[in-house]
Protein backbone atom coordinates (compact mmCIF):
# COMPACT_ATOMS: atom_id res chain seq x y z
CA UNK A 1 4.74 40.65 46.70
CA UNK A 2 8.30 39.31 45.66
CA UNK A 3 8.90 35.42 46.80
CA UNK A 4 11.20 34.41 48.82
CA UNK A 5 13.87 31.70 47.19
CA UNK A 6 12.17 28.89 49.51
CA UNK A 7 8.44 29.87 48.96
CA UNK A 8 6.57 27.86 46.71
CA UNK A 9 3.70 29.89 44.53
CA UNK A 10 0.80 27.29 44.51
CA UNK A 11 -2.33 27.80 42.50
CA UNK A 12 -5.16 25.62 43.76
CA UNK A 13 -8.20 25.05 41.47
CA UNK A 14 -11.53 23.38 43.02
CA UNK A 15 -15.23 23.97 42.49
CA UNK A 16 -16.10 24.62 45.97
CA UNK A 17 -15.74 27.63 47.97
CA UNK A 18 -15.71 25.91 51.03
CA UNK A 19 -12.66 23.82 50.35
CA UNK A 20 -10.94 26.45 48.43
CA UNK A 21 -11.35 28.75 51.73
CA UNK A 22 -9.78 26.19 54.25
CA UNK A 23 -6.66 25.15 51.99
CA UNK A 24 -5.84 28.79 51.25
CA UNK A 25 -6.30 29.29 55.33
CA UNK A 26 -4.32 25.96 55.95
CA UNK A 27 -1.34 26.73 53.78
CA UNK A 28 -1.08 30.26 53.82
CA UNK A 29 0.04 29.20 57.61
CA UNK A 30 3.00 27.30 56.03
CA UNK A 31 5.60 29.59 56.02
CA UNK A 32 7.16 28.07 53.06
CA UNK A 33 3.59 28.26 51.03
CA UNK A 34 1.94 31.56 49.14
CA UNK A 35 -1.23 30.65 47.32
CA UNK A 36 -1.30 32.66 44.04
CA UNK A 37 -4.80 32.15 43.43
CA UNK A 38 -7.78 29.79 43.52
CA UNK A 39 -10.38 29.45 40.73
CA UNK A 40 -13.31 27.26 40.07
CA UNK A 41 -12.90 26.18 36.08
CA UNK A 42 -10.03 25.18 33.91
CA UNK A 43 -10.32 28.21 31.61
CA UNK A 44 -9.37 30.66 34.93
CA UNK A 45 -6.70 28.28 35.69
CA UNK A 46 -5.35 28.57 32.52
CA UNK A 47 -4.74 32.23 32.45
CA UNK A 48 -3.55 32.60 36.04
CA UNK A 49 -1.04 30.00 34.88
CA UNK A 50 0.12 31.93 31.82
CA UNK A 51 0.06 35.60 34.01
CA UNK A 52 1.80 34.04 37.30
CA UNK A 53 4.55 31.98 38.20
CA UNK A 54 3.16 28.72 39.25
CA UNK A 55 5.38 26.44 41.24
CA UNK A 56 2.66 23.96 41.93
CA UNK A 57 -0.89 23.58 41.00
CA UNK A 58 -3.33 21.47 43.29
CA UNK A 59 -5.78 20.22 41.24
CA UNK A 60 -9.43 18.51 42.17
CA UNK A 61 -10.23 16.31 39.42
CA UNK A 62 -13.37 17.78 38.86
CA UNK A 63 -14.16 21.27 38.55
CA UNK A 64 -16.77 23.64 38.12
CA UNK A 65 -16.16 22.23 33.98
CA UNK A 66 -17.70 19.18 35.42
CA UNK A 67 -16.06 15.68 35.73
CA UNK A 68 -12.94 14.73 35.43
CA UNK A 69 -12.14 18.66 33.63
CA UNK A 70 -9.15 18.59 36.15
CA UNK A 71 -7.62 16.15 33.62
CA UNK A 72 -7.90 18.35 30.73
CA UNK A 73 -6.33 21.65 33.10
CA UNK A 74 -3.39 18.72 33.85
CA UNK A 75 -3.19 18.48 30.12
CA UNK A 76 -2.90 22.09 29.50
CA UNK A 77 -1.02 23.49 31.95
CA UNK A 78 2.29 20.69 31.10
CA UNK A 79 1.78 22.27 27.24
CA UNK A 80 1.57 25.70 28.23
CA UNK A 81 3.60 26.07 31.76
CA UNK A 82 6.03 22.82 31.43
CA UNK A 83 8.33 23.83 34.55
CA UNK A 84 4.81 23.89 36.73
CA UNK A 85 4.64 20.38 38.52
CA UNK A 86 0.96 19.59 38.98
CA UNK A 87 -0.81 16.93 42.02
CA UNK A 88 -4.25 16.37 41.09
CA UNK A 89 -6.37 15.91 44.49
CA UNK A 90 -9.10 12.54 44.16
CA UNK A 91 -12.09 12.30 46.22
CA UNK A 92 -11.95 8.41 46.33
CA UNK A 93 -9.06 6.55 45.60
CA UNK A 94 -9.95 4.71 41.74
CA UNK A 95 -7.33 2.83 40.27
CA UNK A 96 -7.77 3.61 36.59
CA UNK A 97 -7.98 7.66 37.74
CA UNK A 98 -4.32 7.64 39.47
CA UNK A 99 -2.94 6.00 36.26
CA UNK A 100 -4.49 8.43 34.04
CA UNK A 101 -3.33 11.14 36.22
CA UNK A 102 0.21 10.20 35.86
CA UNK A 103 -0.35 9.75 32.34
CA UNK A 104 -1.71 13.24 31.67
CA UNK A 105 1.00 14.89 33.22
CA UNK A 106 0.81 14.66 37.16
CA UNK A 107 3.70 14.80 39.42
CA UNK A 108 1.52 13.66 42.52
CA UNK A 109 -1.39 12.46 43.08
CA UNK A 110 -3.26 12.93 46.73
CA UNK A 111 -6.46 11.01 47.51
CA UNK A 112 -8.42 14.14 50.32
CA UNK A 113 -10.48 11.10 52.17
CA UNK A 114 -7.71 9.27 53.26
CA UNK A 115 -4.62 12.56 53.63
CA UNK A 116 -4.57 14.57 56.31
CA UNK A 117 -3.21 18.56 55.90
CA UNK A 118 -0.11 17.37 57.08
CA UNK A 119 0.77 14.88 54.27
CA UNK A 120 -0.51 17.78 51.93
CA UNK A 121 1.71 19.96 52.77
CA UNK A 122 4.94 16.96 52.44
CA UNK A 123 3.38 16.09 48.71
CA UNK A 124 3.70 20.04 47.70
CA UNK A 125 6.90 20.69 48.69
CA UNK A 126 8.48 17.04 47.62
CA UNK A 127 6.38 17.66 43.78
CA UNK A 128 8.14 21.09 44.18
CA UNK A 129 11.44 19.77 44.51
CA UNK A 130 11.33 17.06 41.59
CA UNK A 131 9.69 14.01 43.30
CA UNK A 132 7.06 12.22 42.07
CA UNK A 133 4.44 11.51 45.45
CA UNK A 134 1.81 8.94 45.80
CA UNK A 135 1.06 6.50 48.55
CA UNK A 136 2.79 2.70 48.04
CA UNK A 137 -1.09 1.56 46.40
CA UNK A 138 -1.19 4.03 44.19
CA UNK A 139 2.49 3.78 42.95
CA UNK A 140 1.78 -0.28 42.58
CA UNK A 141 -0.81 0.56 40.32
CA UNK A 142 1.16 2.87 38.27
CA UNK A 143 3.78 -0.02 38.10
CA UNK A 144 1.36 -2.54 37.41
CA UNK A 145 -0.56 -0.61 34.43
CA UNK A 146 3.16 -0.57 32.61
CA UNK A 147 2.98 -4.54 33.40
CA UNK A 148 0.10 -4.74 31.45
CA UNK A 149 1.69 -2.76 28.08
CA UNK A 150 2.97 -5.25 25.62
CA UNK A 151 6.24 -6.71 26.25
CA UNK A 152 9.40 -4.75 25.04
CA UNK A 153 11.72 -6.24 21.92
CA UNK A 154 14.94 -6.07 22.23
CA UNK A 155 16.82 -6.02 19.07
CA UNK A 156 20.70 -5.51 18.32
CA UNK A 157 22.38 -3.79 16.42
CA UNK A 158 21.87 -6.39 13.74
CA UNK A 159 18.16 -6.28 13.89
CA UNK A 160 18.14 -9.15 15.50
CA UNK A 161 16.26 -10.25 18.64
């Protein structure tokens, strides 16, 4: 099947067949949408990635690897598949895992218990088109983790503070 210029190819990668089911039912009626393929582990991911044309991956943040193994897919997927934006999909909302997600790579991040399908489908297709999504809470503590870095040092062109 050729894409259309305005579909988005989205590869979605979750350990259960249950969820993987209703999201590939839920966006495949998004006429803008064409899942590529689902998978259950990182190493699957992987090579779909490197065979297919990913637009978008949705990404649980643990898989069938076990926890947190959606990080490491995040990880490999920028190094092997750069133009692919990636949203890594949370369970819970934890503060230290939406900073790491950025950190490793993400372009949004979507917490499942508090989205509905709706705001799903607005985070894949602004990710798609070069925004970075995540609710004002989880953007504040992006902002604050680069508050807590050490402070910058300004020199001139001297050397000189």
């Amino acid at each position: 099947m050729t894409l259309e210029r305005s579909d988005i190819s989205v590869l979605f990668a979750s350990p259960h067949a249950l969820s993987r089911e209703l999201v590939v039912k839920a966006l495949s009626r998004h006429k803008h949408f064409r899942v590529i393929a689902t998978l259950t582990n990182a190493e699957d991911a992987i090579e779909a990635v490197r065979s297919t044309a990913v637009d978008v991956a949705l990404i649980r943040v643990t898989l069938a690897d076990g926890p947190l193994s959606g990080f490491g897919l995040l990880r490999k997927i920028c190094e092997c598949a750069p133009k692919a934006k990636s949203i890594i999909l949370f369970e819970t909302h934890e503060r230290h895992l939406v900073v790491d997600a950025f950190r490793a790579g993400a372009k949004g991040v979507f917490c499942v218990s508090q989205g509905d399908f709706k705001s799903l489908c607005r985070c894949v297709e602004q990710v798609h088109a070069g925004q970075i999504w995540g609710n004002c809470a989880e953007l504040s503590e992006v902002i604050q983790a680069f508050s807590e870095l050490a402070p910058i040092r300004v020199v001139n062109a001297d050397g000189m503070r």
